[in-house]
N, C-alpha and C. Protein backbone atom coordinates (compact mmCIF):
# COMPACT_ATOMS: atom_id res chain seq x y z
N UNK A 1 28.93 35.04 1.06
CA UNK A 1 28.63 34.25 -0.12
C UNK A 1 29.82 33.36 -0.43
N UNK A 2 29.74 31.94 -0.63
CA UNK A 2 30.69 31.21 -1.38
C UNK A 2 30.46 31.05 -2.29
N UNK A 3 31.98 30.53 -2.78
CA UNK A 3 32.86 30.88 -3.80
C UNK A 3 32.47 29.73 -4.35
N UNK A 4 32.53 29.76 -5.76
CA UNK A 4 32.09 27.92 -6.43
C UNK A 4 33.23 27.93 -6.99
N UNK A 5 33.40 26.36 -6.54
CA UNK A 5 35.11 25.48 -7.34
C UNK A 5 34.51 25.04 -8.46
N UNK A 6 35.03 25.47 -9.34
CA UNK A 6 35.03 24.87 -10.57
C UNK A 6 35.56 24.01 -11.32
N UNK A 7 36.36 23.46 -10.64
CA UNK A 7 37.12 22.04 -10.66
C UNK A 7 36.38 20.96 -11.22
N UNK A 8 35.31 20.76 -11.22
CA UNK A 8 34.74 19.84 -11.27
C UNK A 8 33.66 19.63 -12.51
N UNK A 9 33.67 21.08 -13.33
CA UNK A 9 33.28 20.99 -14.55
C UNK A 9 33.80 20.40 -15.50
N UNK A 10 33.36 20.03 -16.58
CA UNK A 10 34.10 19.14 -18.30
C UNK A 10 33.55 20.37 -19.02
N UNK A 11 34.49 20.37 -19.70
CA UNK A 11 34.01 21.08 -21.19
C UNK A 11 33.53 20.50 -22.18
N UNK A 12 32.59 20.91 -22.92
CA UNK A 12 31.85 20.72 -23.93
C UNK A 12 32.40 20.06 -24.89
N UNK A 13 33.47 20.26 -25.29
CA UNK A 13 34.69 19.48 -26.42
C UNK A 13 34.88 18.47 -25.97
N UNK A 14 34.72 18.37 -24.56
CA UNK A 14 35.53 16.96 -23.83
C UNK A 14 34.18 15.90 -24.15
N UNK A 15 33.02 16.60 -23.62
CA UNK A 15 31.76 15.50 -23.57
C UNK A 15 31.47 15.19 -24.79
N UNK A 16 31.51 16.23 -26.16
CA UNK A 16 30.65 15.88 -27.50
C UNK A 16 31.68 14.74 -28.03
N UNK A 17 33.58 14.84 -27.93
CA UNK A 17 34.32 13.46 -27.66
C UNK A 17 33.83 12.46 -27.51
N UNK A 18 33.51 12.61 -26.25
CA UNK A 18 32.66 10.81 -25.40
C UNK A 18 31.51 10.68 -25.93
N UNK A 19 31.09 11.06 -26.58
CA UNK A 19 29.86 10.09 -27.44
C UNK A 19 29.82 9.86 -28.39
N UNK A 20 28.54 8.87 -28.39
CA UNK A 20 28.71 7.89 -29.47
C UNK A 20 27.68 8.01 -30.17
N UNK A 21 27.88 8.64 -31.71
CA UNK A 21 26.69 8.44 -32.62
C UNK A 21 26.54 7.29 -33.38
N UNK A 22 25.58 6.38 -33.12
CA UNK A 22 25.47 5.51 -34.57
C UNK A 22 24.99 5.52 -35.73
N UNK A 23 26.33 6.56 -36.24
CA UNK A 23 25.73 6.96 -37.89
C UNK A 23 26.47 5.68 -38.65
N UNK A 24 25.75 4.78 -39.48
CA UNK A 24 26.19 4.20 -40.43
C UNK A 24 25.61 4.49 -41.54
N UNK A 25 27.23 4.89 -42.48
CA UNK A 25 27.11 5.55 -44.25
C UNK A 25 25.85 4.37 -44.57
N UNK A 26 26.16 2.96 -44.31
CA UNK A 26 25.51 1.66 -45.24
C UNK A 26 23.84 2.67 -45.19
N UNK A 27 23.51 2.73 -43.73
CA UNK A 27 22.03 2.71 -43.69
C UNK A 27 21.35 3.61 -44.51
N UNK A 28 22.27 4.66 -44.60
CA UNK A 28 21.49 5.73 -46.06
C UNK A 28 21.42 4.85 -47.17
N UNK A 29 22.45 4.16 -47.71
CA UNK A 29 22.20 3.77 -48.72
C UNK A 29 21.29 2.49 -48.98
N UNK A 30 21.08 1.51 -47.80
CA UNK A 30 20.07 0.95 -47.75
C UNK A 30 19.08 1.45 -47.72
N UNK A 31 18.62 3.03 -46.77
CA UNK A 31 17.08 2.95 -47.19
C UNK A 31 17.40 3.62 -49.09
N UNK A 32 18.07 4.45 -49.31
CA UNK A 32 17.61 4.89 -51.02
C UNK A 32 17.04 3.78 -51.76
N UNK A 33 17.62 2.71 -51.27
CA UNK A 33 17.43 0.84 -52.10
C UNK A 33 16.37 0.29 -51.88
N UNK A 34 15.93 0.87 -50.52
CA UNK A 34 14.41 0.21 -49.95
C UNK A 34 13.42 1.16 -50.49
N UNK A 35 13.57 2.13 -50.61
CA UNK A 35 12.89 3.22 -51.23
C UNK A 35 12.46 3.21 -52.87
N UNK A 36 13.37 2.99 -53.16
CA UNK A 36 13.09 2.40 -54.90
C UNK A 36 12.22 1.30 -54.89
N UNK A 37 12.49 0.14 -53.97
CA UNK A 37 12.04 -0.83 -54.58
C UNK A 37 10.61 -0.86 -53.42
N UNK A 38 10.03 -0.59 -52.58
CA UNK A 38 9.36 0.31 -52.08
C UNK A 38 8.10 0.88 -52.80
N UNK A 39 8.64 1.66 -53.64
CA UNK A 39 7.69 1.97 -55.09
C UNK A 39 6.94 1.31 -55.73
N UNK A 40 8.44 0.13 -56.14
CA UNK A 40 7.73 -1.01 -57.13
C UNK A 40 6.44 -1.88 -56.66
N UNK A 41 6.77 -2.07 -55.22
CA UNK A 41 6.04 -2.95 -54.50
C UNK A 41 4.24 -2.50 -54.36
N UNK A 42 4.54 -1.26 -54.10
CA UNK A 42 2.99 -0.81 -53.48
C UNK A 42 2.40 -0.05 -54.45
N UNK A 43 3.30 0.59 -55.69
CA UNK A 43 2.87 1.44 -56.40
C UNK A 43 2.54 2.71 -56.60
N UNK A 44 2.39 3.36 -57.44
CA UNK A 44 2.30 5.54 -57.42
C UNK A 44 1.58 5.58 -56.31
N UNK A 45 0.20 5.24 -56.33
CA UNK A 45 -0.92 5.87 -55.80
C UNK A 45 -0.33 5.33 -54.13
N UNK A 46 -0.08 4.47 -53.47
CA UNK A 46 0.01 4.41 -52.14
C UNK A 46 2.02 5.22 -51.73
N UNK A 47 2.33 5.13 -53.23
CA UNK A 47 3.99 5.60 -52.68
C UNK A 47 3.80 6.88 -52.53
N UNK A 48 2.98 7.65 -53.12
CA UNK A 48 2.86 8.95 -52.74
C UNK A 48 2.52 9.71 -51.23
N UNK A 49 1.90 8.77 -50.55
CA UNK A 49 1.32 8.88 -49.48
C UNK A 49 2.06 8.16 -48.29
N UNK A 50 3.00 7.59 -48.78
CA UNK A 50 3.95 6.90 -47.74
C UNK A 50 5.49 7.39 -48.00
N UNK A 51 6.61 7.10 -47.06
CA UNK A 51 7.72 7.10 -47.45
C UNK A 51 8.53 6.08 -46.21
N UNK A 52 9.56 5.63 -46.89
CA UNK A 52 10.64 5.23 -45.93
C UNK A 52 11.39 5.92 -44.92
N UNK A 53 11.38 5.52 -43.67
CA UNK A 53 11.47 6.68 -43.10
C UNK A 53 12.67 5.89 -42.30
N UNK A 54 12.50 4.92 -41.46
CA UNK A 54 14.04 4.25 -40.78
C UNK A 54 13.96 2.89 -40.85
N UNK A 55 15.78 2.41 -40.98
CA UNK A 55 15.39 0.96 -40.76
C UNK A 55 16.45 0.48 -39.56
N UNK A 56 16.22 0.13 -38.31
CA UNK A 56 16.60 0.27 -37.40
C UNK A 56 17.78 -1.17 -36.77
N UNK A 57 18.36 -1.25 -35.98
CA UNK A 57 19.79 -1.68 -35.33
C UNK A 57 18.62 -3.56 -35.29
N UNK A 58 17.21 -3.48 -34.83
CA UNK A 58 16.77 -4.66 -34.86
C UNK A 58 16.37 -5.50 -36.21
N UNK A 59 16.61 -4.93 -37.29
CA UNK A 59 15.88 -4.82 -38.51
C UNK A 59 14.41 -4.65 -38.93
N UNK A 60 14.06 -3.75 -38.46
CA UNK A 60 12.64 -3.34 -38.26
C UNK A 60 12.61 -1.66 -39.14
N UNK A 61 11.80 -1.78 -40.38
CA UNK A 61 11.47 -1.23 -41.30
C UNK A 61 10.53 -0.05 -40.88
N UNK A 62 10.21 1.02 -40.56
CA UNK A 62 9.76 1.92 -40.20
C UNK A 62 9.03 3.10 -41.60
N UNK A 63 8.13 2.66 -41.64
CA UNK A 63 7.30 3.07 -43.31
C UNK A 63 5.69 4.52 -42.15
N UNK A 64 6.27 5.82 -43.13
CA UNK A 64 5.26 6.42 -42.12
C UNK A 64 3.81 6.71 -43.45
N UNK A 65 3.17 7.16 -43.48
CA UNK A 65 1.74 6.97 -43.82
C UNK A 65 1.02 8.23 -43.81
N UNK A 66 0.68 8.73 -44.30
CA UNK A 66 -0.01 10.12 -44.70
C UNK A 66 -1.09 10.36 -43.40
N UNK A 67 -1.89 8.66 -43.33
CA UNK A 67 -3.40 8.99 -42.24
C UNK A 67 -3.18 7.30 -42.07
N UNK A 68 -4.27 7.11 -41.14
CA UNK A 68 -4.36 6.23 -40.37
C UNK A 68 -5.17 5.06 -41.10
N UNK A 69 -6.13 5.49 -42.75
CA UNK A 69 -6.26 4.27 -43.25
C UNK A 69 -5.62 4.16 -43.94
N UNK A 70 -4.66 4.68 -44.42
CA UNK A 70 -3.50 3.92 -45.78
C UNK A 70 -2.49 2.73 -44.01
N UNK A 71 -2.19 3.47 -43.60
CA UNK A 71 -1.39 2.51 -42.33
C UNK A 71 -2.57 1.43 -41.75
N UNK A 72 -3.80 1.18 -41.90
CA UNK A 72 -4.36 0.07 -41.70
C UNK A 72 -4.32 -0.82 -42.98
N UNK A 73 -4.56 -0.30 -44.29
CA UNK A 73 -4.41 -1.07 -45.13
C UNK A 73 -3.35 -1.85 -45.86
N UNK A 74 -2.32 -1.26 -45.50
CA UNK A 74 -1.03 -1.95 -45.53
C UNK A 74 -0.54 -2.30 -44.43
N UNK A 75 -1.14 -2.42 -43.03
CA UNK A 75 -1.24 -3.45 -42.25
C UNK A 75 -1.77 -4.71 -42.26
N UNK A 76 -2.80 -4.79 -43.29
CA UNK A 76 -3.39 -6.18 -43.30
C UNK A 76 -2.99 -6.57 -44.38
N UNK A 77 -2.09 -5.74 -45.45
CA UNK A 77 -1.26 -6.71 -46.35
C UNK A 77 0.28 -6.96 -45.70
N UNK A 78 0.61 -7.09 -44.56
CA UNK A 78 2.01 -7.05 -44.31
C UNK A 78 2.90 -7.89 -44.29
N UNK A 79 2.33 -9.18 -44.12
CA UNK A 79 2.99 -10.52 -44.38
C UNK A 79 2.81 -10.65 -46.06
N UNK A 80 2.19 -10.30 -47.27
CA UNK A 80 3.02 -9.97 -48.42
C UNK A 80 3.81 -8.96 -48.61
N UNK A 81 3.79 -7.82 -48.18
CA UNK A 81 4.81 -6.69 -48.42
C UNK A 81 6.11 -7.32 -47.73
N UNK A 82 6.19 -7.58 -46.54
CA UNK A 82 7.50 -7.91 -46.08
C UNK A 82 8.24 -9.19 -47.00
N UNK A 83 7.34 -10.15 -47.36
CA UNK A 83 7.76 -11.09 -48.03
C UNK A 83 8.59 -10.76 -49.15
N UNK A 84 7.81 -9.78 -49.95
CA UNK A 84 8.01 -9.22 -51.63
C UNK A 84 9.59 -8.17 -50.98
N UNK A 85 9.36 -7.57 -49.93
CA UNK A 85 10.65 -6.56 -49.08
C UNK A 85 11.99 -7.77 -48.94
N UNK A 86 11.57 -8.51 -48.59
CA UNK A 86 12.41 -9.61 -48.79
C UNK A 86 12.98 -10.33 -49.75
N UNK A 87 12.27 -10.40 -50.16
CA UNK A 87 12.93 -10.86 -52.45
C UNK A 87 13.89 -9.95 -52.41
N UNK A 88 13.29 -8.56 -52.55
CA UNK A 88 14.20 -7.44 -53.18
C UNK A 88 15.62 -7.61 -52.22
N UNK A 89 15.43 -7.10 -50.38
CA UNK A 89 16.28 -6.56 -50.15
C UNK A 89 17.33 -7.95 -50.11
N UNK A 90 17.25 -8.99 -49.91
CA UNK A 90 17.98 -10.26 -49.90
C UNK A 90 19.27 -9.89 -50.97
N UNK A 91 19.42 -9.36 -52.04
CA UNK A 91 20.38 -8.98 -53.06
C UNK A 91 21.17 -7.87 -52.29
N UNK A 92 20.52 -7.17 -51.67
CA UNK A 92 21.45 -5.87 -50.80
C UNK A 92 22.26 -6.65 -49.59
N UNK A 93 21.66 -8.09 -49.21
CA UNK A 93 22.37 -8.66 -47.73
C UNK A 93 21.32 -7.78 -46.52
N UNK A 94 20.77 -7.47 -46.70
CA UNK A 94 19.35 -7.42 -45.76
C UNK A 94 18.43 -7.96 -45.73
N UNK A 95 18.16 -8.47 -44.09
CA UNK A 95 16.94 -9.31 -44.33
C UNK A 95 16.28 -8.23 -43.37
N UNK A 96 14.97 -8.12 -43.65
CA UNK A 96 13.71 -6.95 -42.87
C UNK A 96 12.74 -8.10 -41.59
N UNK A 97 13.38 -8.21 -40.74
CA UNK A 97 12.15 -9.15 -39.70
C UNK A 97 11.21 -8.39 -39.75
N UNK A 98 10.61 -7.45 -39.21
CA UNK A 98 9.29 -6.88 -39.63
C UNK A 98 9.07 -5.37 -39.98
N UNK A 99 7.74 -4.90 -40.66
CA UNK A 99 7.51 -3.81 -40.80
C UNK A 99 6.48 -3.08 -39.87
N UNK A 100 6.66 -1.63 -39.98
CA UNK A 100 5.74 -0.39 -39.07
C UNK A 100 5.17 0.30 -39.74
N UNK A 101 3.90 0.45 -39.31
CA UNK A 101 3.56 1.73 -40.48
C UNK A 101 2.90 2.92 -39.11
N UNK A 102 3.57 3.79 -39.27
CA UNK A 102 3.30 4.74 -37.85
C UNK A 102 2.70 5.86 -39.18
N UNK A 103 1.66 6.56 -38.54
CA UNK A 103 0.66 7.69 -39.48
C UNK A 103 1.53 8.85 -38.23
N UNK A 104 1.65 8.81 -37.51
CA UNK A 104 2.00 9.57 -36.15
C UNK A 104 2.77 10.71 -36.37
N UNK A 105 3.94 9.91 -36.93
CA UNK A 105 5.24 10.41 -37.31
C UNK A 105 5.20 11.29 -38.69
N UNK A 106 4.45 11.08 -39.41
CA UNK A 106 3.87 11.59 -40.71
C UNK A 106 3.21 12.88 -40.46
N UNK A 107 2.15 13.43 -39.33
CA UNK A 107 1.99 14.49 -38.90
C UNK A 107 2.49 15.14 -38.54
N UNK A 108 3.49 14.54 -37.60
CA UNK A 108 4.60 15.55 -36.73
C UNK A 108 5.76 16.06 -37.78
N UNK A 109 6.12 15.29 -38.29
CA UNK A 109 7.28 15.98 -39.50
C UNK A 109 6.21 16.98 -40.14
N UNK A 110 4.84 16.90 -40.72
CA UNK A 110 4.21 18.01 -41.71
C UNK A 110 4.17 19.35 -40.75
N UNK A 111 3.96 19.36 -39.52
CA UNK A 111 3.89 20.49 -38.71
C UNK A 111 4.94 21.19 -38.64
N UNK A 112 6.37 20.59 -38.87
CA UNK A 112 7.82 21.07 -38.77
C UNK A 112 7.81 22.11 -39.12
C-alpha cells in the first residue's frame, strides 16, 4: 500500500482567506429603503403577499410573490412600478434598470 504525500493539501483557513464575499453594508440598507417605499407604491393588500428580496451587482430588483397571479399582475404593471421605484430610489443614488417578480423563490423559502 502507498503512502499519500500530503504536501499538497491547503488548509481550510488558508482557502476561506482567498475568497471573496460580496457583502456590501450599502445593499442592506438600500433594500430596508426599497422596502418602505415598496409599500407605498403597491399598497397593504399586494405588500403583504410580496417582499423585497435582492437587488443585484446589475441593478435588477428581485421582488418574490406569494403565487404566480400576484407576479403576473405586477408584471403587466411594471413599466409604472419601476418608474414610481425610480422617483423614490433616485434620492438614495439608485437607479433600478429593471424589475423580477419570481413566485419560485417565495415557495422555496416557505418550505425552509
Amino acid at each position: 500500500m502507498k503512502k499519500i504525500n500530503n504536501s499538497n493539501f491547503e488548509l481550510i483557513e488558508d482557502i476561506i482567506k482567498s475568497l471573496d464575499f460580496n457583502y456590501n453594508q450599502n445593499e442592506i440598507q438600500w433594500l430596508n429603503e426599497i422596502n418602505k417605499f415598496w409599500k407605498e407604491i403597491v399598497g397593504n393588500k399586494i405588500s403583504k403577499y410580496t417582499k423585497v428580496y435582492e437587488f443585484s451587482a446589475d441593478n435588477q430588483l428581485t421582488i418574490l410573490c406569494a403565487d404566480s397571479f400576484i407576479s403576473n399582475e405586477l408584471f403587466f404593471n411594471k413599466t409604472k412600478i419601476l418608474q414610481y421605484m425610480n422617483e423614490k430610489s433616485e434620492k438614495m443614488g439608485i437607479k433600478i434598470e429593471d424589475i423580477r417578480f419570481d413566485y419560485r423563490k417565495w415557495k422555496e423559502r416557505s418550505n425552509e
